[in-house]
PDB file of N, CA and C in Angstrom:
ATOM      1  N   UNK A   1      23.522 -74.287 -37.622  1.00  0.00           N
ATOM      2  CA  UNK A   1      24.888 -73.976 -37.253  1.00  0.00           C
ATOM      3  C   UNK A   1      25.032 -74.253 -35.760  1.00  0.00           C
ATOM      4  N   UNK A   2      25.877 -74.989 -35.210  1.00  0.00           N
ATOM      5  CA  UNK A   2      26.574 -75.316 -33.961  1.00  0.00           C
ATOM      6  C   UNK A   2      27.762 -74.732 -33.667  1.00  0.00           C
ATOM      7  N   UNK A   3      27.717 -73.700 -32.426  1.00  0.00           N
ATOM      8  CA  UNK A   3      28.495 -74.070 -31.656  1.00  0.00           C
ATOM      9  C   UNK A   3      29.357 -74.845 -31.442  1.00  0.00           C
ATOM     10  N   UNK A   4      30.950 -75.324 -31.150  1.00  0.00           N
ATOM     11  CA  UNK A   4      31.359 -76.399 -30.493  1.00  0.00           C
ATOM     12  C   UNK A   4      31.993 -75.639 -29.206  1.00  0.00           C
ATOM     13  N   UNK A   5      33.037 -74.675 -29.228  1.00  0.00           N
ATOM     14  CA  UNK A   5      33.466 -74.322 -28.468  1.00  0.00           C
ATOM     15  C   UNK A   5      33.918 -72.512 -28.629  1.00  0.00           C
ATOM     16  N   UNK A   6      34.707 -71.726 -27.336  1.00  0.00           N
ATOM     17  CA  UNK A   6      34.679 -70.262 -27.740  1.00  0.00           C
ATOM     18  C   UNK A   6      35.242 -70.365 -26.403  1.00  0.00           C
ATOM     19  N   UNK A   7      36.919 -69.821 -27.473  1.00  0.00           N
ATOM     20  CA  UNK A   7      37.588 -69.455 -26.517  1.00  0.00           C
ATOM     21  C   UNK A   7      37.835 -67.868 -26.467  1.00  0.00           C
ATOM     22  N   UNK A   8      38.324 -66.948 -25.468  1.00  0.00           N
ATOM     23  CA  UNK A   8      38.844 -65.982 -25.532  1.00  0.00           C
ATOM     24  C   UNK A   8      39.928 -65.153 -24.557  1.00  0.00           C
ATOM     25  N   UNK A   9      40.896 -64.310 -24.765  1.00  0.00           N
ATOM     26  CA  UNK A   9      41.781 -63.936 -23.984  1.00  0.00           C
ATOM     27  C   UNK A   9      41.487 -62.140 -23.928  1.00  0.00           C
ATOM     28  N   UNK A  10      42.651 -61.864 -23.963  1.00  0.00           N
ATOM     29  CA  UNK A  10      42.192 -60.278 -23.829  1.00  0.00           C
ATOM     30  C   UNK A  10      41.609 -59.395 -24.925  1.00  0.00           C
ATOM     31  N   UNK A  11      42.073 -59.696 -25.787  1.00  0.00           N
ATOM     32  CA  UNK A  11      41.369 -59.233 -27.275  1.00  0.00           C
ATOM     33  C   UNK A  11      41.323 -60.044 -28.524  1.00  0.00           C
ATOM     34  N   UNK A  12      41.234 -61.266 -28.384  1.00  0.00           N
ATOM     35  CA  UNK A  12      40.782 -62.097 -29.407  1.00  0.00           C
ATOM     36  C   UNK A  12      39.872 -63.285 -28.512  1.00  0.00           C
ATOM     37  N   UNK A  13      38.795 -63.456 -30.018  1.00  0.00           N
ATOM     38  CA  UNK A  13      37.871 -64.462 -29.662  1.00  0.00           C
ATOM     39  C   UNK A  13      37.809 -65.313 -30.788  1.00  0.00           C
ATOM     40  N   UNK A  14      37.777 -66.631 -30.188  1.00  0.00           N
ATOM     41  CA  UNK A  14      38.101 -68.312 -31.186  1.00  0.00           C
ATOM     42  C   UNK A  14      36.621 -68.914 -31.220  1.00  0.00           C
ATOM     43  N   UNK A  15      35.659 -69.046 -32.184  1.00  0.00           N
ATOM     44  CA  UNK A  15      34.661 -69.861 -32.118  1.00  0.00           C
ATOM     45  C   UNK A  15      34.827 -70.917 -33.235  1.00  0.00           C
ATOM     46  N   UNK A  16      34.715 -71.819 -32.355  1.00  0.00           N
ATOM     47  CA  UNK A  16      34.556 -73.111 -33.471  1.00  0.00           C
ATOM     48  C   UNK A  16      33.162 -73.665 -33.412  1.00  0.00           C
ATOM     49  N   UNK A  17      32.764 -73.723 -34.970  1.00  0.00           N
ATOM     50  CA  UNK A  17      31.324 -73.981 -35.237  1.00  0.00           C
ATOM     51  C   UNK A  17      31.425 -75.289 -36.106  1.00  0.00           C
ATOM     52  N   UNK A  18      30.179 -75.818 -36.630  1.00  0.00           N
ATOM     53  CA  UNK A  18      30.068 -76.641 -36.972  1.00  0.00           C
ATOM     54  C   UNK A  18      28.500 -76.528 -38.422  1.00  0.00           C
ATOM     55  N   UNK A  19      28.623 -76.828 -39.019  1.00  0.00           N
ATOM     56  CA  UNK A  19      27.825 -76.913 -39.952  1.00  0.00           C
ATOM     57  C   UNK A  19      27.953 -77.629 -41.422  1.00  0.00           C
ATOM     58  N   UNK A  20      26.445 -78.223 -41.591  1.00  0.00           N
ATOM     59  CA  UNK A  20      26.747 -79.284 -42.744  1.00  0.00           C
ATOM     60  C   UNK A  20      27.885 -79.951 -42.736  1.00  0.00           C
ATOM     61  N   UNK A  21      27.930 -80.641 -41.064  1.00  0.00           N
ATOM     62  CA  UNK A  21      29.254 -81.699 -41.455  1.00  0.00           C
ATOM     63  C   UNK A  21      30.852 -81.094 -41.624  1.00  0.00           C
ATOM     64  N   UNK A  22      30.396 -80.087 -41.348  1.00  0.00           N
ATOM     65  CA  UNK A  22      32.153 -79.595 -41.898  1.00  0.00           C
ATOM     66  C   UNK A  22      32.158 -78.663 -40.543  1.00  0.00           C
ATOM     67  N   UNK A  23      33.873 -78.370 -39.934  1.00  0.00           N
ATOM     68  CA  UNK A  23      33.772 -78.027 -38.894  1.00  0.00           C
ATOM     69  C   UNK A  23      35.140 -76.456 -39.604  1.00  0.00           C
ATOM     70  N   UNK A  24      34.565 -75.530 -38.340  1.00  0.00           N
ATOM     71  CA  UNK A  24      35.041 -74.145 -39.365  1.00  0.00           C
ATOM     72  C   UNK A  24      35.534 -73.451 -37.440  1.00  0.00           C
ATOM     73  N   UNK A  25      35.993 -72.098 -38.088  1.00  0.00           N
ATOM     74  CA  UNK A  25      37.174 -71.582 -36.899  1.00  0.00           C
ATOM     75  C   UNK A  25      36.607 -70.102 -37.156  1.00  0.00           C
ATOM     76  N   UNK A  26      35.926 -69.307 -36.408  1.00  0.00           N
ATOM     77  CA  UNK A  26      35.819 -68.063 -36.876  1.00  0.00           C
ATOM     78  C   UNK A  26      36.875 -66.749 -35.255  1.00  0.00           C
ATOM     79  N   UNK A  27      37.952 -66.587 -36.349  1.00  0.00           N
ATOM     80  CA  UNK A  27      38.710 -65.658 -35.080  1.00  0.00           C
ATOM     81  C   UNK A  27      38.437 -64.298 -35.218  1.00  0.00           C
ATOM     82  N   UNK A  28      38.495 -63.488 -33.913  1.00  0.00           N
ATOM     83  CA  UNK A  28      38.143 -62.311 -34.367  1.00  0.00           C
ATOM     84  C   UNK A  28      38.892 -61.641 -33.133  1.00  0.00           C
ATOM     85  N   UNK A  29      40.025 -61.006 -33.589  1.00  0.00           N
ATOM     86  CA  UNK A  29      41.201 -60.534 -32.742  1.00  0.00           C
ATOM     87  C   UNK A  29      41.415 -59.110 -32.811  1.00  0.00           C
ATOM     88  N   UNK A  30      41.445 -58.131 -32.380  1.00  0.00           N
ATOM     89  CA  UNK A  30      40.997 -57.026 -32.014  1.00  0.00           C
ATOM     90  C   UNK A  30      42.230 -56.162 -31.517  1.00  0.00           C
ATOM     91  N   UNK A  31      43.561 -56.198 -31.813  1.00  0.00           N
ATOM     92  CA  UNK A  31      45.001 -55.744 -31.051  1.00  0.00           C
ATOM     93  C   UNK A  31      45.785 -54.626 -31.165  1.00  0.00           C
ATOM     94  N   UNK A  32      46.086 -53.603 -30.580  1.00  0.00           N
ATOM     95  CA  UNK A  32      46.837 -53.135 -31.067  1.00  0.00           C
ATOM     96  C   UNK A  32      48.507 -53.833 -31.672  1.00  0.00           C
ATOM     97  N   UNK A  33      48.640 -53.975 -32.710  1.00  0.00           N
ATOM     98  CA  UNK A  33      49.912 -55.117 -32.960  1.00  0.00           C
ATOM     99  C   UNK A  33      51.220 -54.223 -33.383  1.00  0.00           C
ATOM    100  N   UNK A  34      50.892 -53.112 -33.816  1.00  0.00           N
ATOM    101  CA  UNK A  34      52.261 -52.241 -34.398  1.00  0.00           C
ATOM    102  C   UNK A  34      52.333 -51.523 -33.858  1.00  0.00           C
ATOM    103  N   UNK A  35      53.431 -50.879 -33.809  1.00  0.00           N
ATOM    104  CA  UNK A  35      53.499 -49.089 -33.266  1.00  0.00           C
ATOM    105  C   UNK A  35      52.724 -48.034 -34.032  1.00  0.00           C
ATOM    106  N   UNK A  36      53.159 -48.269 -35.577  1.00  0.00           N
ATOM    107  CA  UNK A  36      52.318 -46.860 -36.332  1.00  0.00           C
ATOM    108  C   UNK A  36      50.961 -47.645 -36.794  1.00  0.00           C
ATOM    109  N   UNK A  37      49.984 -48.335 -36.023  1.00  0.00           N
ATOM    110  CA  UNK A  37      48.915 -48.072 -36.743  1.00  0.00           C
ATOM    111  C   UNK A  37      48.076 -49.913 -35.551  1.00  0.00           C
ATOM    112  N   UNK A  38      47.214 -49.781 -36.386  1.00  0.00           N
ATOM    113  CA  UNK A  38      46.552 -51.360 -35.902  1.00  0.00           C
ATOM    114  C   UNK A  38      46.779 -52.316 -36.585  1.00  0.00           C
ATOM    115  N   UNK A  39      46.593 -53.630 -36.008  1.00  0.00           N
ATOM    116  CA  UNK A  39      46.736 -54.776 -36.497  1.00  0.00           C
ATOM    117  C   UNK A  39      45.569 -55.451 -36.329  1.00  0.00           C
ATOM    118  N   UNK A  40      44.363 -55.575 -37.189  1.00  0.00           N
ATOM    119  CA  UNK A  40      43.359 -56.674 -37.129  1.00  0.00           C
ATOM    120  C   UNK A  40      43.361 -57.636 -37.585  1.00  0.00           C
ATOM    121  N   UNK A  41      42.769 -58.603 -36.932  1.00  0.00           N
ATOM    122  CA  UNK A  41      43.055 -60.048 -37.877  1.00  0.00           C
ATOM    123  C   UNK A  41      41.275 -60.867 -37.870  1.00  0.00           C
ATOM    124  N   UNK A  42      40.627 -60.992 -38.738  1.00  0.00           N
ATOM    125  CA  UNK A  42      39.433 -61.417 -38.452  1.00  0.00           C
ATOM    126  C   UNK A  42      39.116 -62.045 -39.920  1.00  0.00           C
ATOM    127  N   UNK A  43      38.724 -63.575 -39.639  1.00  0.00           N
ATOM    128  CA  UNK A  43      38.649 -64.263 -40.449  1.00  0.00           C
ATOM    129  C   UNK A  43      37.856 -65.571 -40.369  1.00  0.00           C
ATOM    130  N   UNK A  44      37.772 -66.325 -40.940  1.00  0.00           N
ATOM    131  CA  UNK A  44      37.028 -67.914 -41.067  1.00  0.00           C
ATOM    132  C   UNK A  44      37.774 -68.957 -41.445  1.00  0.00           C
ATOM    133  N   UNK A  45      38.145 -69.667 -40.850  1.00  0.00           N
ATOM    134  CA  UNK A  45      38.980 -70.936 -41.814  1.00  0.00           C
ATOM    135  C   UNK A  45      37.693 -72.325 -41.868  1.00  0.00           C
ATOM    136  N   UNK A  46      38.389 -73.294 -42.127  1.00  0.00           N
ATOM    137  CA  UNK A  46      37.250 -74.279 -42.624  1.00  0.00           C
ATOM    138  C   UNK A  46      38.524 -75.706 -42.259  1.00  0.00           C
ATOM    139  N   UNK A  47      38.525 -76.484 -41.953  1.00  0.00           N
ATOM    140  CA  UNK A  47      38.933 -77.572 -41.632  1.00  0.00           C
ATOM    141  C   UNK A  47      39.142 -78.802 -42.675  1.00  0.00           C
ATOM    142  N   UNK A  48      40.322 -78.885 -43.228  1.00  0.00           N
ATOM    143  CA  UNK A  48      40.077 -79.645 -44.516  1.00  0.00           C
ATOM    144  C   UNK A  48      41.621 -80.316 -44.199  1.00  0.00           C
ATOM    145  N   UNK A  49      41.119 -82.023 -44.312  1.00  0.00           N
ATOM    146  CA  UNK A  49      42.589 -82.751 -44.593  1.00  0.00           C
ATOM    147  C   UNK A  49      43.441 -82.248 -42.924  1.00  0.00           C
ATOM    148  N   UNK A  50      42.813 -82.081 -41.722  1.00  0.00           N
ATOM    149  CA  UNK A  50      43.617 -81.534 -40.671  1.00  0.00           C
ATOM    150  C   UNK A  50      44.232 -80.339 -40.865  1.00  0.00           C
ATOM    151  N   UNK A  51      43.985 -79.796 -41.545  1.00  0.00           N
ATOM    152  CA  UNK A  51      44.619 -78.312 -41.473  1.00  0.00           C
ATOM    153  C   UNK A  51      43.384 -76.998 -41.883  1.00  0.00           C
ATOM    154  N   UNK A  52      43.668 -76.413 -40.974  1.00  0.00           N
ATOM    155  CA  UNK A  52      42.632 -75.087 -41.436  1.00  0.00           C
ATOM    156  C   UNK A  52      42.914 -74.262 -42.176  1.00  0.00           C
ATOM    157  N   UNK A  53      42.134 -73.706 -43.197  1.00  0.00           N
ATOM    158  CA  UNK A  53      42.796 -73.059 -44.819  1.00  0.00           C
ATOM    159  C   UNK A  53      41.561 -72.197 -44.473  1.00  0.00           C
ATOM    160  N   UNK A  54      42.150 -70.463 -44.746  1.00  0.00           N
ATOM    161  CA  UNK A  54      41.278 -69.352 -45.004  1.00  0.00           C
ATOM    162  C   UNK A  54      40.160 -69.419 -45.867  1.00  0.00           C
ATOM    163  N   UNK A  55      39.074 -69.309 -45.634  1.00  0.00           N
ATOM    164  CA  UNK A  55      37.706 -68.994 -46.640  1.00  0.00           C
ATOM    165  C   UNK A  55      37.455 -68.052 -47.109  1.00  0.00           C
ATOM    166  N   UNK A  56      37.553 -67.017 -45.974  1.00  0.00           N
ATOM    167  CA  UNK A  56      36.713 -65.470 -45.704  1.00  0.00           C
ATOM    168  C   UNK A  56      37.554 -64.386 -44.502  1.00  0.00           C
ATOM    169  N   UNK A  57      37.632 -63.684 -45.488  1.00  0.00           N
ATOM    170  CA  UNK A  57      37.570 -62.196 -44.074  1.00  0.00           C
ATOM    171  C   UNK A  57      36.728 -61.486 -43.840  1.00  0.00           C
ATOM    172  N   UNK A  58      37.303 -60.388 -43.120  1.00  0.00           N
ATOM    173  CA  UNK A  58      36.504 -59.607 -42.702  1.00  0.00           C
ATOM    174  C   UNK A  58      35.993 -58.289 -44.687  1.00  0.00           C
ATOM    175  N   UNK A  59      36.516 -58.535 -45.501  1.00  0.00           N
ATOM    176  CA  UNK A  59      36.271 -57.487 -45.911  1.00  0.00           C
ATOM    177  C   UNK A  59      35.356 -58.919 -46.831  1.00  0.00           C
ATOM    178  N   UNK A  60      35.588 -59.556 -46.959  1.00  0.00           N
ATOM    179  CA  UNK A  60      34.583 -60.677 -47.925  1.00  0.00           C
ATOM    180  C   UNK A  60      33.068 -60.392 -47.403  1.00  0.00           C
ATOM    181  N   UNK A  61      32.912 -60.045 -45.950  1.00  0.00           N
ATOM    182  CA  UNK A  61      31.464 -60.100 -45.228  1.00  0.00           C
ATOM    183  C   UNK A  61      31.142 -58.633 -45.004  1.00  0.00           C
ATOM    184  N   UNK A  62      32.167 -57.019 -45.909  1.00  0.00           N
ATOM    185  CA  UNK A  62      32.043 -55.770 -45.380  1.00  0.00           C
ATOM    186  C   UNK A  62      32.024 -55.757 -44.121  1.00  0.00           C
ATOM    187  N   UNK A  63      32.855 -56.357 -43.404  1.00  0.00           N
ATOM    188  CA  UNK A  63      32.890 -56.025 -41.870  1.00  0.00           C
ATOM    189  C   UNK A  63      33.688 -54.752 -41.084  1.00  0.00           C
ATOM    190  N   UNK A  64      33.437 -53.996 -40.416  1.00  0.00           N
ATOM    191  CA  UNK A  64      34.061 -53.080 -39.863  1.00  0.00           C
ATOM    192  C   UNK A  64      33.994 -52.782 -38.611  1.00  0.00           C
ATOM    193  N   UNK A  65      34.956 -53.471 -37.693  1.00  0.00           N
ATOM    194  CA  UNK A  65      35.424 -53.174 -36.800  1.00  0.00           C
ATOM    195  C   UNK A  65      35.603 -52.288 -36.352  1.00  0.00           C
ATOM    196  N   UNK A  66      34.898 -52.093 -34.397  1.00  0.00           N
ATOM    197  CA  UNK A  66      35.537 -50.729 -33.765  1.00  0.00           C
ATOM    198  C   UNK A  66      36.848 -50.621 -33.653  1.00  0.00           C
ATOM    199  N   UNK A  67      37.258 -49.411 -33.608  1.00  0.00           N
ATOM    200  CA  UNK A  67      38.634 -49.359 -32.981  1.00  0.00           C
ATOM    201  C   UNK A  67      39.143 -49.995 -31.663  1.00  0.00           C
ATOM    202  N   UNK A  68      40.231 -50.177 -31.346  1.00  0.00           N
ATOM    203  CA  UNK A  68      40.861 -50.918 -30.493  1.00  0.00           C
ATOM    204  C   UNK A  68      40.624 -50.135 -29.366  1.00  0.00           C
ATOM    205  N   UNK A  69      39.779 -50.926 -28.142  1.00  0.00           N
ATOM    206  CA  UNK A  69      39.578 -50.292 -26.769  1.00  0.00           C
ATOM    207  C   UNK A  69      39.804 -51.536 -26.050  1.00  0.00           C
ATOM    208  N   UNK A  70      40.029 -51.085 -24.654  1.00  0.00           N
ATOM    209  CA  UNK A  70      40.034 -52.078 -23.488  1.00  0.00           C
ATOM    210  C   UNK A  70      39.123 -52.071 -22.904  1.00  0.00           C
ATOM    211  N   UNK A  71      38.020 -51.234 -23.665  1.00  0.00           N
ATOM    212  CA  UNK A  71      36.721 -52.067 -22.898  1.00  0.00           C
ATOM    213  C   UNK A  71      36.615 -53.575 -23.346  1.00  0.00           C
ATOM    214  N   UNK A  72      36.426 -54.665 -22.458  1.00  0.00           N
ATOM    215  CA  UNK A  72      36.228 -56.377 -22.966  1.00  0.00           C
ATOM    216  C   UNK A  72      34.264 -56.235 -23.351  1.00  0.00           C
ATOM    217  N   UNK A  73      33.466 -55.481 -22.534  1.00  0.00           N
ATOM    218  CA  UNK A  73      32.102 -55.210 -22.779  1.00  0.00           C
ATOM    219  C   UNK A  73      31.895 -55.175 -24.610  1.00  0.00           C
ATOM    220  N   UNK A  74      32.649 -53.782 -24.937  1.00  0.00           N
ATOM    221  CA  UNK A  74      32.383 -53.252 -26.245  1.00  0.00           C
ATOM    222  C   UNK A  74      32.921 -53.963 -27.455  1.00  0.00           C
ATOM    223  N   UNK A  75      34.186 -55.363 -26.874  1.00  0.00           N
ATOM    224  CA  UNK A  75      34.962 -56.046 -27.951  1.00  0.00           C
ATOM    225  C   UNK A  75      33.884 -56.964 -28.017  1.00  0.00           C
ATOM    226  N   UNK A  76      33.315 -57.888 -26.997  1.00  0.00           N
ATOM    227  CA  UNK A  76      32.444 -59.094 -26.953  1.00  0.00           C
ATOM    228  C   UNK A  76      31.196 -58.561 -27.720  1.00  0.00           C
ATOM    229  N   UNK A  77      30.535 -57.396 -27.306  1.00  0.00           N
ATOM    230  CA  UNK A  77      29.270 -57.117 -28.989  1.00  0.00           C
ATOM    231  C   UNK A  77      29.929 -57.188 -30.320  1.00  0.00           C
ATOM    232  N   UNK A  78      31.002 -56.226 -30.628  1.00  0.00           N
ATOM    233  CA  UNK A  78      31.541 -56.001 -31.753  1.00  0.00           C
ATOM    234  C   UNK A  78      31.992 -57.469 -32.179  1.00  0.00           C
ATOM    235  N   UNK A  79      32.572 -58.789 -31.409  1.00  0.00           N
ATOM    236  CA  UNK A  79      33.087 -60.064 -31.823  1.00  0.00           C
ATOM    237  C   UNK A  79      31.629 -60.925 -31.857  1.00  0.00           C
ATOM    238  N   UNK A  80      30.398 -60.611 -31.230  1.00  0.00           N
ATOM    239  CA  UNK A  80      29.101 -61.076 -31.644  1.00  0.00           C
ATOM    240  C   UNK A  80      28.163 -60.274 -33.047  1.00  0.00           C
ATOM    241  N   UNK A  81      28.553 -59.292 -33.361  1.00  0.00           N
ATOM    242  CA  UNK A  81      28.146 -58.896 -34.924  1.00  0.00           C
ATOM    243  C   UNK A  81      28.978 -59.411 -35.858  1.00  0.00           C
ATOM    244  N   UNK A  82      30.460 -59.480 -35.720  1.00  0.00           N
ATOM    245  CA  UNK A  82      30.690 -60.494 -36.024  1.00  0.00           C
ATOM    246  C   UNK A  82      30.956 -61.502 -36.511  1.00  0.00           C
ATOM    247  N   UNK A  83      30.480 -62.464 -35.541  1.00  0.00           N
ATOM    248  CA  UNK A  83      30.501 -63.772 -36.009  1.00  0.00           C
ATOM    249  C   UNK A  83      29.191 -64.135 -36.473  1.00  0.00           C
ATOM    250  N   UNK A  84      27.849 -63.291 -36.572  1.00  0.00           N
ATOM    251  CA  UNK A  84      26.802 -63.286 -36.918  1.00  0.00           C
ATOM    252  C   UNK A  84      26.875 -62.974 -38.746  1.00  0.00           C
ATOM    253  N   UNK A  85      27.349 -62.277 -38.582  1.00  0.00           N
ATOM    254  CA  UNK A  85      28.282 -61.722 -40.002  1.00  0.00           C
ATOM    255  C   UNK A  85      28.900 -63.493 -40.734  1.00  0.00           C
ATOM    256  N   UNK A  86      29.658 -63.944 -40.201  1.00  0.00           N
ATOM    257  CA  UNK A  86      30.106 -64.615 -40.403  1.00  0.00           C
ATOM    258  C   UNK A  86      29.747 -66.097 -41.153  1.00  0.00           C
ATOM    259  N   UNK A  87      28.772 -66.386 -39.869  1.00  0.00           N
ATOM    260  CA  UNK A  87      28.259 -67.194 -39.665  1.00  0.00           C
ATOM    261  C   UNK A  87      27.081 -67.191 -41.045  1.00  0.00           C
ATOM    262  N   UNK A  88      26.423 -66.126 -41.416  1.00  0.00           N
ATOM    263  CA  UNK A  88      25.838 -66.292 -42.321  1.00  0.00           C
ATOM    264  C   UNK A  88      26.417 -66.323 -43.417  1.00  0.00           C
ATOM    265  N   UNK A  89      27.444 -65.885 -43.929  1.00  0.00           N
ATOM    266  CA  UNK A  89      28.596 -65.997 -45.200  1.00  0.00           C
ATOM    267  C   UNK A  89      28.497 -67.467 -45.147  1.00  0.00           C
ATOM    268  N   UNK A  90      29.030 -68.222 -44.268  1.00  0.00           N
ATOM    269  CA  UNK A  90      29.134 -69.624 -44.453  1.00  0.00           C
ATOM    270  C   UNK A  90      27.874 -69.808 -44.597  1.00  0.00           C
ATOM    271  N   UNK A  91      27.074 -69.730 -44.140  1.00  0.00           N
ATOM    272  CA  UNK A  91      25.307 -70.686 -44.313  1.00  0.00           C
ATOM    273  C   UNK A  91      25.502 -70.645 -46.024  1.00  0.00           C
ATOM    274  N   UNK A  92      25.563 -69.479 -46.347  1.00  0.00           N
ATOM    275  CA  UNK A  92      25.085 -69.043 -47.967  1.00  0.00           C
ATOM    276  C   UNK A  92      26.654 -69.924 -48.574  1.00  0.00           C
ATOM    277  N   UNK A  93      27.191 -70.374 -48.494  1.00  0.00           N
ATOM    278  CA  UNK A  93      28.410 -70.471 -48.568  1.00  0.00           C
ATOM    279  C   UNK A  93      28.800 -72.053 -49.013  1.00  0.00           C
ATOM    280  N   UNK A  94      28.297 -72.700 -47.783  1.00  0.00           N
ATOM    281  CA  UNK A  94      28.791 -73.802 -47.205  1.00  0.00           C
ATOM    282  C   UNK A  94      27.226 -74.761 -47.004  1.00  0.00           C
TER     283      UNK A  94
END
């Protein structure tokens, strides 16, 4: 599995990987997005025909996310378990 690139802003992180030839998007966004409650968004897409189409979430890999803090320290471990998480769904996967 490769690396290509990893972007990130204040509470989401973009890794684009690469494996067996096929190139994949793993986001893992971390926000408070509503008033009554959270908004997570954490997922895998896969690159097909120029457009990226969902594979996997977070509940496909039992993933569970900390709650929403502004520590950037405690989001960057929690967005490296992960995409470790992740990353192996696709190996077995893909």
């Amino acid at each position: 599995m490769k690396t290509i690139k990893e972007v990130t802003n204040n509470t989401a992180i973009i890794r684009f990987i690469e494996h067996n030839n096929k190139k994949f998007k793993l986001t893992y966004d971390n926000r408070n997005g509503t008033p009554l409650g959270f908004d997570y968004r954490f997922k895998a897409e896969i690159l097909k025909d120029d457009t990226w189409n969902t594979i996997a979430g977070k509940n496909d890999i039992e993933f569970e996310q900390i709650s929403y803090v502004s520590d950037k320290m405690k989001l960057i471990e929690d967005s490296k378990r992960f995409f470790k998480m992740m990353e192996e769904h696709i190996s077995l996967m893909y």
